[in-house]
C-alpha atoms as a PDB file:
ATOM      1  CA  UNK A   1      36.713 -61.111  -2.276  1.00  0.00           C
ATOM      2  CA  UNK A   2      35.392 -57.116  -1.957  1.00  0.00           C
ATOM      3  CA  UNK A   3      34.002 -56.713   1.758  1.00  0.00           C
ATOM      4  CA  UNK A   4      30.686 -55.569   0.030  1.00  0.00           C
ATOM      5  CA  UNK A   5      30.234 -59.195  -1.783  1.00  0.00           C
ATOM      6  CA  UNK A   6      31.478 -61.012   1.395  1.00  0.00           C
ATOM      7  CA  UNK A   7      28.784 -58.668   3.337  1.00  0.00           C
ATOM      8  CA  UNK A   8      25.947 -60.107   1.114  1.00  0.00           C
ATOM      9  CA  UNK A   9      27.409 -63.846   1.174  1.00  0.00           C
ATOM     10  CA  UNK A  10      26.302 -63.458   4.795  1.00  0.00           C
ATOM     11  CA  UNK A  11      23.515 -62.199   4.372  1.00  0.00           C
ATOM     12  CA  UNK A  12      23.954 -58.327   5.146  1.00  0.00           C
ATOM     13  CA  UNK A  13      22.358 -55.962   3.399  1.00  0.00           C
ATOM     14  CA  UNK A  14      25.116 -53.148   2.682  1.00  0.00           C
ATOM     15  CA  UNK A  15      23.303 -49.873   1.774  1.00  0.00           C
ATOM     16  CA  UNK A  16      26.527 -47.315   1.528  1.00  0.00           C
ATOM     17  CA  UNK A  17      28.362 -47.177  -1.671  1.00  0.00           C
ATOM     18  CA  UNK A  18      31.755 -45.114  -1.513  1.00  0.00           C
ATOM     19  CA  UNK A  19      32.300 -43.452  -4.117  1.00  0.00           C
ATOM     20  CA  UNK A  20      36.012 -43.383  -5.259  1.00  0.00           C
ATOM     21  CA  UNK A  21      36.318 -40.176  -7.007  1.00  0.00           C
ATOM     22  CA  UNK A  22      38.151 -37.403  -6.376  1.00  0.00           C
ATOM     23  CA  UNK A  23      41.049 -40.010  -4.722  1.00  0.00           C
ATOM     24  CA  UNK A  24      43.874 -40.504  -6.594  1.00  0.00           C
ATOM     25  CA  UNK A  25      43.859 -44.277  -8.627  1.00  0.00           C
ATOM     26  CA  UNK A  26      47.330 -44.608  -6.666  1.00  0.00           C
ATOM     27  CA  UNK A  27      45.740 -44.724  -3.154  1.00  0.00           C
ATOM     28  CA  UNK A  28      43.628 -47.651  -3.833  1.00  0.00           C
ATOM     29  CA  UNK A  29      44.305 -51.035  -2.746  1.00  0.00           C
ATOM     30  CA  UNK A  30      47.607 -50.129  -1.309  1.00  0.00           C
ATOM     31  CA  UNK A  31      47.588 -50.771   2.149  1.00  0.00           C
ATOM     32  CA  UNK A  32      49.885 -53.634   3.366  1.00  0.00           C
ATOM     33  CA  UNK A  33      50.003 -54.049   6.760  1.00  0.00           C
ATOM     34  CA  UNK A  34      53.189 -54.958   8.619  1.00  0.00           C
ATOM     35  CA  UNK A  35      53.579 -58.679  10.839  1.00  0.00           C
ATOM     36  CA  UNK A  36      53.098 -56.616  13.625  1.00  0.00           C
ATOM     37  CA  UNK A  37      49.978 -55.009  13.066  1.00  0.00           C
ATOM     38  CA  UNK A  38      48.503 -58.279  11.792  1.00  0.00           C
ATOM     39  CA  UNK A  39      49.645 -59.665  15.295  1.00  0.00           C
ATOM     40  CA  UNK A  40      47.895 -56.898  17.487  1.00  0.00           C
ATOM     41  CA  UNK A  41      44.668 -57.445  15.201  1.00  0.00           C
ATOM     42  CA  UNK A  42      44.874 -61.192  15.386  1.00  0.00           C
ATOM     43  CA  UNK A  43      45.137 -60.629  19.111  1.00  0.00           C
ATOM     44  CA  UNK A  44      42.238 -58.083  19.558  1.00  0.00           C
ATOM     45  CA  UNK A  45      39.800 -60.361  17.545  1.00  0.00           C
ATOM     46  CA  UNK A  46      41.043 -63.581  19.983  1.00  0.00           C
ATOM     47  CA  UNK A  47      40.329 -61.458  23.024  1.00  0.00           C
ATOM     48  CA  UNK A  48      36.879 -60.208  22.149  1.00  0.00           C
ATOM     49  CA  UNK A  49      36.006 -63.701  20.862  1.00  0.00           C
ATOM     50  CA  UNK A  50      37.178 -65.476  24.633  1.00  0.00           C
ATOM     51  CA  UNK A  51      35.063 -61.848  26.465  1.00  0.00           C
ATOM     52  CA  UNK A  52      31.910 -63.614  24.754  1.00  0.00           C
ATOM     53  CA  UNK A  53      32.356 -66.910  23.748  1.00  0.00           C
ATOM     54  CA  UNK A  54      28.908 -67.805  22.245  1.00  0.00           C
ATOM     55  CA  UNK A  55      28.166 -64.733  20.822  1.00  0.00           C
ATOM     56  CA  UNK A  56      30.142 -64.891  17.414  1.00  0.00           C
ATOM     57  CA  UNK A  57      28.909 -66.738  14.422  1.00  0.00           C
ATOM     58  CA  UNK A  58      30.258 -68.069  11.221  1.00  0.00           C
ATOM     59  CA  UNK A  59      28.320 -68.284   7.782  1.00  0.00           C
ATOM     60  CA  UNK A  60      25.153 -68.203  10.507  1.00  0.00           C
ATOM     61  CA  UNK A  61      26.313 -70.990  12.761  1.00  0.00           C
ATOM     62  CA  UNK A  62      27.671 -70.613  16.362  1.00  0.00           C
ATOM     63  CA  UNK A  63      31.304 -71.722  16.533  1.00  0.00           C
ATOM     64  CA  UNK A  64      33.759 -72.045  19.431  1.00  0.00           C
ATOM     65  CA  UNK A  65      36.891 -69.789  20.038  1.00  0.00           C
ATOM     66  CA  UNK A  66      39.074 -72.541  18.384  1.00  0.00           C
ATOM     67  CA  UNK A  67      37.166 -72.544  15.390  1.00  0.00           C
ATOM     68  CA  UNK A  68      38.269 -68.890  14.905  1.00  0.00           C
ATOM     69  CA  UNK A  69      41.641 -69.050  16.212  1.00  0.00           C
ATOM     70  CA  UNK A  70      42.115 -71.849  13.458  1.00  0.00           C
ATOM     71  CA  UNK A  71      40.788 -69.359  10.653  1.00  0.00           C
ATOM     72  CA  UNK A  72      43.198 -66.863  11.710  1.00  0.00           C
ATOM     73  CA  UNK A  73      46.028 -69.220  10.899  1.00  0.00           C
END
């Protein structure tokens, strides 16, 4: 799913369109990010999550950090 249609499934409102041209058609879509960096992301989401642990939501409901440390499986 596009991060724009994933934005209004939960119920953003995204105003900014990028426009793609003037980038080459080869630079799109082609990031793959190593096991590593996935790791250090994966960790930087758990530690904000356990900073505040009834602050984050999912699909508008308040979940604990174990709910999103199971997502991230």
């Amino acid at each position: 799913m596009m991060l724009r249609e994933e934005m209004i499934t939960r119920n953003f409102k995204p105003t900014k369109f990028i426009e793609r041209d003037g980038y080459p058609e080869e630079h799109w879509n082609d990031y793959e990010p190593t096991d590593f960096y996935i790791q250090e992301m994966k960790q930087r989401i758990k530690q904000r999550i356990n900073e505040k642990p009834t602050w984050y939501r999912y699909r508008s409901e308040y979940r604990t950090p174990a709910f999103f440390e199971e997502l991230m499986k």
